[in-house]
Protein backbone atom coordinates (compact mmCIF):
# COMPACT_ATOMS: atom_id res chain seq x y z
CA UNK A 1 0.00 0.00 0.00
CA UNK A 2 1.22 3.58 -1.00
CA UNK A 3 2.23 4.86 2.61
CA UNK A 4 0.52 8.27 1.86
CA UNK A 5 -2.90 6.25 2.76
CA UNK A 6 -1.71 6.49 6.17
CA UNK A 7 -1.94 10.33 6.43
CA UNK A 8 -3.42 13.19 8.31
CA UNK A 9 -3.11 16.50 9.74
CA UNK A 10 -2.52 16.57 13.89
CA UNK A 11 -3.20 20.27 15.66
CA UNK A 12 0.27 20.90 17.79
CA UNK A 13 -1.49 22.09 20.62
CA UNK A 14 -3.09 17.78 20.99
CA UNK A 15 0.15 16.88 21.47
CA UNK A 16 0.11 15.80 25.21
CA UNK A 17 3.68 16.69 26.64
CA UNK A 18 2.89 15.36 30.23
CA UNK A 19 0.84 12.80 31.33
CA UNK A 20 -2.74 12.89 32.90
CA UNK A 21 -3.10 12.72 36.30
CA UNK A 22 -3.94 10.46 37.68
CA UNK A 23 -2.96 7.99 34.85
CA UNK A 24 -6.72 6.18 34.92
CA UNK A 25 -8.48 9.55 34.01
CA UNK A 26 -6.64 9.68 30.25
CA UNK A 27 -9.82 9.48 27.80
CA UNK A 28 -10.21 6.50 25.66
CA UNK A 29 -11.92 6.35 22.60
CA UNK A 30 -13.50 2.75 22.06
CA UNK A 31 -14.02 1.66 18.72
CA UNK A 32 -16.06 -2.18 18.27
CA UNK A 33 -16.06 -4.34 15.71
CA UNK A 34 -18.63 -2.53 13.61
CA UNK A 35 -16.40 0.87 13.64
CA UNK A 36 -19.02 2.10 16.41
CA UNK A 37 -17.62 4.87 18.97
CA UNK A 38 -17.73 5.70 22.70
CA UNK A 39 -16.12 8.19 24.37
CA UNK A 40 -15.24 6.56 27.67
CA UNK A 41 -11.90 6.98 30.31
CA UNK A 42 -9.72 4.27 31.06
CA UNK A 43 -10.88 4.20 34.15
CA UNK A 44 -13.72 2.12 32.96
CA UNK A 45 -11.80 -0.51 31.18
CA UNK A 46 -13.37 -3.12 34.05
CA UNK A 47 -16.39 -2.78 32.68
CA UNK A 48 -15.63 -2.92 29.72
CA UNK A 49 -13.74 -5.74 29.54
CA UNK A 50 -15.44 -9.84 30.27
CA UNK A 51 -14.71 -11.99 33.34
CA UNK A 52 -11.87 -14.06 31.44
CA UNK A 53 -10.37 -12.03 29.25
CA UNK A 54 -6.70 -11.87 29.62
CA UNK A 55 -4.34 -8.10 29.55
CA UNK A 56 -1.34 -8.89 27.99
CA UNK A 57 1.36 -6.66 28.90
CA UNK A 58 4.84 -5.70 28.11
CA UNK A 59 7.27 -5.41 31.14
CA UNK A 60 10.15 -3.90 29.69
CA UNK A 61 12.34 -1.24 31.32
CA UNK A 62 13.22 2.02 29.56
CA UNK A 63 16.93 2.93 30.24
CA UNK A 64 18.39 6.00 30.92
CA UNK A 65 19.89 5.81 27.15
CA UNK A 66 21.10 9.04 26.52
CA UNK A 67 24.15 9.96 27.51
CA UNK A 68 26.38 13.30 27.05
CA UNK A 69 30.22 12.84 26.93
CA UNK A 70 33.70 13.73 25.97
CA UNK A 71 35.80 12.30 23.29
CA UNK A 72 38.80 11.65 24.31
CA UNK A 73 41.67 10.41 21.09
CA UNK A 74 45.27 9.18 21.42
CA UNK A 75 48.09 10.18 24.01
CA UNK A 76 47.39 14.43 23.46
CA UNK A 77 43.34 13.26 24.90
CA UNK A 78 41.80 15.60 22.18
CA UNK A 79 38.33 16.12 23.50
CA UNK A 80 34.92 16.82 21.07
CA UNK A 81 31.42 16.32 22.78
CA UNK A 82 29.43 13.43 21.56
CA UNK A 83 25.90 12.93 22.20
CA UNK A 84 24.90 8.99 22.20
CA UNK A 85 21.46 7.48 22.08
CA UNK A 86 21.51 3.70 23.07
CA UNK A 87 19.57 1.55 20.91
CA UNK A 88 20.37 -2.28 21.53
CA UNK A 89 22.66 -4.45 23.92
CA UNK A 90 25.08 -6.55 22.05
CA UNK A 91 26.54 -8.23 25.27
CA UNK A 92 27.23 -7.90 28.97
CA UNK A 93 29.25 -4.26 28.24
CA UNK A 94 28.56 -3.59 24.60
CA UNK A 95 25.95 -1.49 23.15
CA UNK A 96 24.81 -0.16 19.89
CA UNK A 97 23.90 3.42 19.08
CA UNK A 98 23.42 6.48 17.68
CA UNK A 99 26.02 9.02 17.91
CA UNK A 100 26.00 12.94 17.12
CA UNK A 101 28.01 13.95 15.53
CA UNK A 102 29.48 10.23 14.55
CA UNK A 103 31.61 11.82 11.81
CA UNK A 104 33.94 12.93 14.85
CA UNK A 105 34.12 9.09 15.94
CA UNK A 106 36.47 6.60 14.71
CA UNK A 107 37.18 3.12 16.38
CA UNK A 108 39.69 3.29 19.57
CA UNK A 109 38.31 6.03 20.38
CA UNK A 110 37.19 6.64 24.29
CA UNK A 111 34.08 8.41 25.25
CA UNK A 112 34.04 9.49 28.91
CA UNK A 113 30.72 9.89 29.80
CA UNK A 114 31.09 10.63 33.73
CA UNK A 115 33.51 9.69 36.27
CA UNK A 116 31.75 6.15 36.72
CA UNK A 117 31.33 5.17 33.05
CA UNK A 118 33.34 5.49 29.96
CA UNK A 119 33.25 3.67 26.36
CA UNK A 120 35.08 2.58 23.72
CA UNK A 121 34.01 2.52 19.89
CA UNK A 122 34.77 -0.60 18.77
CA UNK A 123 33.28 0.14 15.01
CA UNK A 124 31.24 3.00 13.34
CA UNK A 125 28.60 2.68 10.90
CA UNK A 126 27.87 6.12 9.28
CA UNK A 127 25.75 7.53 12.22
CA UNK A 128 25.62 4.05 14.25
CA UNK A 129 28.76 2.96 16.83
CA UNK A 130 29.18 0.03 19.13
CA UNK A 131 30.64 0.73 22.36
CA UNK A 132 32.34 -1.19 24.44
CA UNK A 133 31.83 -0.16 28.43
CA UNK A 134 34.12 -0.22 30.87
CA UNK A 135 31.81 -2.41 33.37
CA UNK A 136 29.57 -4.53 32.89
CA UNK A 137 26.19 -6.50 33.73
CA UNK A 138 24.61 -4.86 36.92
CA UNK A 139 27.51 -2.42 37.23
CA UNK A 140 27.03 -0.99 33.86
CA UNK A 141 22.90 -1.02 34.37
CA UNK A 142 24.00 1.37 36.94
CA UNK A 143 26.44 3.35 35.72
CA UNK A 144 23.94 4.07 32.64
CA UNK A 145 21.18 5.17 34.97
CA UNK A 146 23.10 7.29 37.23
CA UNK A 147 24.67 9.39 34.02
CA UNK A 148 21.70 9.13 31.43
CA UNK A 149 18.37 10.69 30.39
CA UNK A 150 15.12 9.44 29.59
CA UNK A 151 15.04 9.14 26.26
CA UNK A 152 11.63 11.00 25.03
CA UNK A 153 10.36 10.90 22.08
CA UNK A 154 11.24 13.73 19.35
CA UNK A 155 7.90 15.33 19.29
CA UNK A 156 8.47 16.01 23.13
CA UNK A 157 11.82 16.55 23.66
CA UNK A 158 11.72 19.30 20.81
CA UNK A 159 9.30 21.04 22.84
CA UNK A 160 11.09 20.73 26.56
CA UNK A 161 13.79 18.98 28.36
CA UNK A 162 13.93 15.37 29.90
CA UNK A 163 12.99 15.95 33.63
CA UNK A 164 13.33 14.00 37.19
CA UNK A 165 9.41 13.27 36.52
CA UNK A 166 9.59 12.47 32.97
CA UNK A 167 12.15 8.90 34.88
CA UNK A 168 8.20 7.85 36.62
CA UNK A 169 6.11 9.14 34.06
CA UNK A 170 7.87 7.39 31.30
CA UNK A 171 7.65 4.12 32.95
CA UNK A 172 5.08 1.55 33.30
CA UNK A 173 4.39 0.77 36.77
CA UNK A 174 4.94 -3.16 35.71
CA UNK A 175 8.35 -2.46 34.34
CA UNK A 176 10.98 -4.70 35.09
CA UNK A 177 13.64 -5.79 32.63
CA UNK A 178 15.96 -2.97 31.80
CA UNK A 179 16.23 -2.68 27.63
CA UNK A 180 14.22 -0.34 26.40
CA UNK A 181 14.68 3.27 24.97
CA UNK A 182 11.17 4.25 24.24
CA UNK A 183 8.38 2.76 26.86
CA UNK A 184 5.64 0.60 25.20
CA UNK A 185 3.14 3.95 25.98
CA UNK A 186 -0.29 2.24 26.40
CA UNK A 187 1.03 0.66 29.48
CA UNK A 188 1.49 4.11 30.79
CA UNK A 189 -1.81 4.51 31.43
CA UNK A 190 -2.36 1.78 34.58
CA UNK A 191 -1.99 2.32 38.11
CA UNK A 192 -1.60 -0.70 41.16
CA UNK A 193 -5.45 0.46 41.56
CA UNK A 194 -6.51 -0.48 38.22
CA UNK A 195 -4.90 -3.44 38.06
CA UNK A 196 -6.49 -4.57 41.39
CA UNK A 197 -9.78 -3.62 39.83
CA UNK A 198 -8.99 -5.32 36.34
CA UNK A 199 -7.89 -8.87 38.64
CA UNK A 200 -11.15 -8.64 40.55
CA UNK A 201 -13.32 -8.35 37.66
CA UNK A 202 -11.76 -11.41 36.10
CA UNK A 203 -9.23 -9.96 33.83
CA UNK A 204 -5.79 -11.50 35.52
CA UNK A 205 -2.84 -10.11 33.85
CA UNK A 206 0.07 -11.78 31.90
CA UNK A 207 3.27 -10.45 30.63
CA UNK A 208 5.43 -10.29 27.48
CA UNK A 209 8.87 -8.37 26.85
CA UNK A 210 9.79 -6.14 24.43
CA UNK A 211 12.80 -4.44 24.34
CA UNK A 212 11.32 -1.41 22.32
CA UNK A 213 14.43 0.07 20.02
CA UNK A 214 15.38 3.51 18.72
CA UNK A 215 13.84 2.25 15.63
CA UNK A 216 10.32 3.08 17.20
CA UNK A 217 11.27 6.95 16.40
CA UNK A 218 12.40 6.52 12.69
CA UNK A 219 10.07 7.90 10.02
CA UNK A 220 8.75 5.80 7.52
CA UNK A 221 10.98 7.00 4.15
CA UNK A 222 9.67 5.16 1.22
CA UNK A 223 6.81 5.53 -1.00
CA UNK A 224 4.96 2.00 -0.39
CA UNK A 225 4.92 -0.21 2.73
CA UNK A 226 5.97 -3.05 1.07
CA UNK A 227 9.47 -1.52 0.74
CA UNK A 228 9.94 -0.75 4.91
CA UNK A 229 11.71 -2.71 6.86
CA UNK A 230 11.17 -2.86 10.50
CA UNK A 231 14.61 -2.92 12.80
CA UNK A 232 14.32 -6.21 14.67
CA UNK A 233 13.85 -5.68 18.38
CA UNK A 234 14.22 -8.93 21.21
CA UNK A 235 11.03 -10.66 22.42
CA UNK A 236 10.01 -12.87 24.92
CA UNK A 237 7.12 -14.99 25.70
CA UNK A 238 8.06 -17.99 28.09
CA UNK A 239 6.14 -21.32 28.31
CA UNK A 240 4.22 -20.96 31.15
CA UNK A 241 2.37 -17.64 29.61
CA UNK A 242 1.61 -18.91 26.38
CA UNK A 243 -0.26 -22.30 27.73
CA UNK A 244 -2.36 -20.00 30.18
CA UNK A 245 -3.20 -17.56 27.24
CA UNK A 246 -4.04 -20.75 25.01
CA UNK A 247 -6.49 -21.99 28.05
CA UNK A 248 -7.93 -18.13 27.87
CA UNK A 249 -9.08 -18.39 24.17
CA UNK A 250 -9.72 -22.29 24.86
CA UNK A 251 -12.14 -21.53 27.17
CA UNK A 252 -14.23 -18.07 25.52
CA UNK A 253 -12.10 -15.27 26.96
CA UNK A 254 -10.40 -12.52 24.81
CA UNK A 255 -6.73 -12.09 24.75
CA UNK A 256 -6.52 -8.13 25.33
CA UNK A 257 -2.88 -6.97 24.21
CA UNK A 258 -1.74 -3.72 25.82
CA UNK A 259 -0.14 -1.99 23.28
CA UNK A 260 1.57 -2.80 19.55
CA UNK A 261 4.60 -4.26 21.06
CA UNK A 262 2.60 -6.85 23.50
CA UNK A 263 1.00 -7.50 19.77
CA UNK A 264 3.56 -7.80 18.06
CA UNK A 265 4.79 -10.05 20.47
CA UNK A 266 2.38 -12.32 20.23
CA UNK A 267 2.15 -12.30 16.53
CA UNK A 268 5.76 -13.59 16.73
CA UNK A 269 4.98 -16.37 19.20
CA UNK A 270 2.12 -17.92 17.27
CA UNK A 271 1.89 -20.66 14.65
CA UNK A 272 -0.17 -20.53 11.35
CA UNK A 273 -3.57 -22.15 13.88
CA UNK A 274 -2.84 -19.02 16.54
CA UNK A 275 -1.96 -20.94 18.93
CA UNK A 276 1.14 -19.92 21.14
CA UNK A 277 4.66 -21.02 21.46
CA UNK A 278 7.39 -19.89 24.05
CA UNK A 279 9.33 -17.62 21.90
CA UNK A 280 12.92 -15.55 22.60
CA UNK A 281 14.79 -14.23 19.89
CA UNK A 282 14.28 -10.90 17.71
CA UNK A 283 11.38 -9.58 15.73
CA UNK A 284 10.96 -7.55 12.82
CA UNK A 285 7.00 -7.88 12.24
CA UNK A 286 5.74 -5.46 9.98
CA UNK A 287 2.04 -5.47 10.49
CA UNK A 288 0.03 -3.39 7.97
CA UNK A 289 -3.87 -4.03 6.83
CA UNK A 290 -4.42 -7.56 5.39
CA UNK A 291 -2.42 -8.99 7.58
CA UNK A 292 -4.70 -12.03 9.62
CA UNK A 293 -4.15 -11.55 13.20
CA UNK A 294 -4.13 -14.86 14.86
CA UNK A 295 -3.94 -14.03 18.69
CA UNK A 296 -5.44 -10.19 20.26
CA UNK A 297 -9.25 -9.80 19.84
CA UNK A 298 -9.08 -6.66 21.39
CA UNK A 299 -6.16 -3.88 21.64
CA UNK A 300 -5.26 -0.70 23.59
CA UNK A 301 -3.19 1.73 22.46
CA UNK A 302 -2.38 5.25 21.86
CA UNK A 303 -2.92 7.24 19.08
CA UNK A 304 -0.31 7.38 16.94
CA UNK A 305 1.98 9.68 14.31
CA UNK A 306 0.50 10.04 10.83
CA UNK A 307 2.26 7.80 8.13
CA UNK A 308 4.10 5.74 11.21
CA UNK A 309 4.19 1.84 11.25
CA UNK A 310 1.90 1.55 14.47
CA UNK A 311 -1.18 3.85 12.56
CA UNK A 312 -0.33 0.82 10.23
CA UNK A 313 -0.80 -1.73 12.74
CA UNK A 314 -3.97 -0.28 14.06
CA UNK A 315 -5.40 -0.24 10.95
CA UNK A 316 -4.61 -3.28 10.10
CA UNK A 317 -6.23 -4.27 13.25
CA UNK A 318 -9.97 -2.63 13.10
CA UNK A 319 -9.84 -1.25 9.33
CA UNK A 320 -8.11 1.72 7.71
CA UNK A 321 -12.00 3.58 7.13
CA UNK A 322 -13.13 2.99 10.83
CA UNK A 323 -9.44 4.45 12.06
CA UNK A 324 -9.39 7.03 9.60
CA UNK A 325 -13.03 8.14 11.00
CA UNK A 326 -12.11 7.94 14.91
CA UNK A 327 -8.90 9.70 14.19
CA UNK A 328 -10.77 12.46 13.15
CA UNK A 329 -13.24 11.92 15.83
CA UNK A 330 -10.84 12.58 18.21
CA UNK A 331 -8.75 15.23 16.83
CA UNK A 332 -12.58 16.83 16.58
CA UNK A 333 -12.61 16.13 20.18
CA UNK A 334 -9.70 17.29 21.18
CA UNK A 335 -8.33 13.87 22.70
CA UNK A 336 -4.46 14.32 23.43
CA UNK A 337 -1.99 12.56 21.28
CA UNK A 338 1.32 9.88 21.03
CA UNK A 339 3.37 9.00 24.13
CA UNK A 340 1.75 11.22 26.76
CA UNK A 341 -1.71 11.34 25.21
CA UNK A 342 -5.19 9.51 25.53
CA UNK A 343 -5.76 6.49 24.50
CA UNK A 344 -8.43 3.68 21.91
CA UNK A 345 -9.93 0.45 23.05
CA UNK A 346 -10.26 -1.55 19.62
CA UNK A 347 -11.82 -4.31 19.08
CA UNK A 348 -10.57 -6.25 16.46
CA UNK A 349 -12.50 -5.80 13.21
CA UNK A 350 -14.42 -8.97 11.88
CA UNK A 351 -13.73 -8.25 7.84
């Protein structure tokens, strides 16, 4: 499809730089199978959700994965400041990432970053570098959180600065495995509270990682979809998971994935029949419409950029007319948009 299909116009002003608070009183725009519309919060996703249904989540940590630092080359230490975005973990002490500007990076070169963490670049890729730490595991988890940002998205962080608040904001409250440099944003919506209230009303919760990537950021550049490619990214579903979510659709209930990455997950674990697998390994699902989903019925999510893989994915998932329409709904109703924005309840379109 010509990836021009996938565009629209979004006010400036709906851009939602910080989040609502509290998280469970972001609006939520539900659209069913038929392309009807509610205007509901998330607050109400209990009710609106059935006694064994199943919220898939993804538990992935966002890093602190930008990081400011000085250049330092040969025996005379010539200095240049380098700004470095992590975007994947290679090993124990190795990264890869963006660096600005890379064309003052060559490989030996040492990038002090703080008095507990420095790197070297072991190669250089045009505007890409891997860099090897100088500690590792735990050690280096630290050392990266003590001297790094939150990475926000563009749209944000050309508007302010990364702040103390935006390290809880831009974190689910389920997050657990450091990897990420973008948070899987539906998630941000949930509080302990909700989740209490989602258990209770029969709607147990079961978790997925996704290391989201840098990637996540990049515009789509070419004229039709089928030329993208999506950067792979590292999933996880384990063994246990995957039977209980087969017993959910086994026995009536909905699989409910929280977010595109908890999706596209799952996508990745299933065979040809739907049914899941333990999976580990990366993913570079591209999901646009005709694409047969074979585990989510239902999906929440933000709203997304215009021309951007996950508008793709959502359309995909409940029809390009009927997302096209509440799109326009809500830009009519002034919902707030991306990261720190509202959010849609869709349920997965029967065509």
């Amino acid at each position: 499809m010509r990836v021009d299909a996938f565009d629209f116009e979004i006010p400036p002003e709906l851009i939602a730089l910080r989040p609502r608070v509290p998280r469970e009183e972001a609006r939520l725009l539900v659209v069913r199978e038929d392309g009807r519309r509610e205007h509901r919060t998330i607050g109400d996703l209990p009710s609106l959700l059935r006694a064994g249904d199943a919220l898939v989540v993804n538990d992935t940590k966002v890093i602190a994965a930008q990081l400011h630092g000085q250049r330092r080359r040969g025996i005379t230490g010539e200095e240049a400041t380098i700004h470095v975005t992590l975007h994947a973990r290679v090993d124990d002490r190795t990264y890869r990432a963006f660096a600005r500007p890379a064309k003052r990076l060559r490989q030996g070169d040492e990038i002090v970053f703080g008095p507990q963490l420095s790197g070297q670049v072991v190669k250089r890729d045009e505007g890409e570098v891997e860099l090897s730490f100088d500690r590792s595991g735990t050690d280096l988890d630290s050392a990266i959180a003590s001297c790094g940002e939150t990475p926000l998205p563009p749209y944000i962080a050309s508007r302010r600065k990364p702040d103390k608040q935006d390290r809880s904001d831009y974190q689910t409250v389920y997050a657990v495995h450091p990897g990420s440099v973008a948070a899987p944003t539906a998630g941000l919506h949930f509080t302990p509270q909700l989740l209490a209230r989602l258990q209770a009303a029969g709607a147990p919760r079961e978790t997925v990682t996704l290391h989201v990537g840098a990637g996540t950021f990049l515009p789509v550049t070419v004229d039709d979809t089928s030329a993208h490619r999506m950067h792979p990214e590292w999933a996880q579903l384990d063994a246990d998971a995957a039977a209980r979510l087969n017993a959910v659709r086994a026995e009536g209930g909905r699989i409910v994935a929280v977010g595109s990455t908890a999706l596209r997950t799952l996508e990745s674990a299933a065979d040809q029949r739907g049914q899941l697998h333990a999976f580990s390994g990366a993913t570079d699902i591209f999901i646009t419409p005709g694409y047969r989903f074979k585990t989510a019925q239902v999906l929440l999510t933000n709203f997304h950029l215009p021309r951007s893989t996950l508008f793709m994915l959502v359309c995909a998932f409940s029809g390009i007319e009927a997302m096209q329409a509440a799109y326009a709904e809500a830009i009519h109703e002034r919902y707030r948009f991306y990261s720190y924005g509202d959010a849609c309840l869709l349920f997965r379109s029967q065509e």
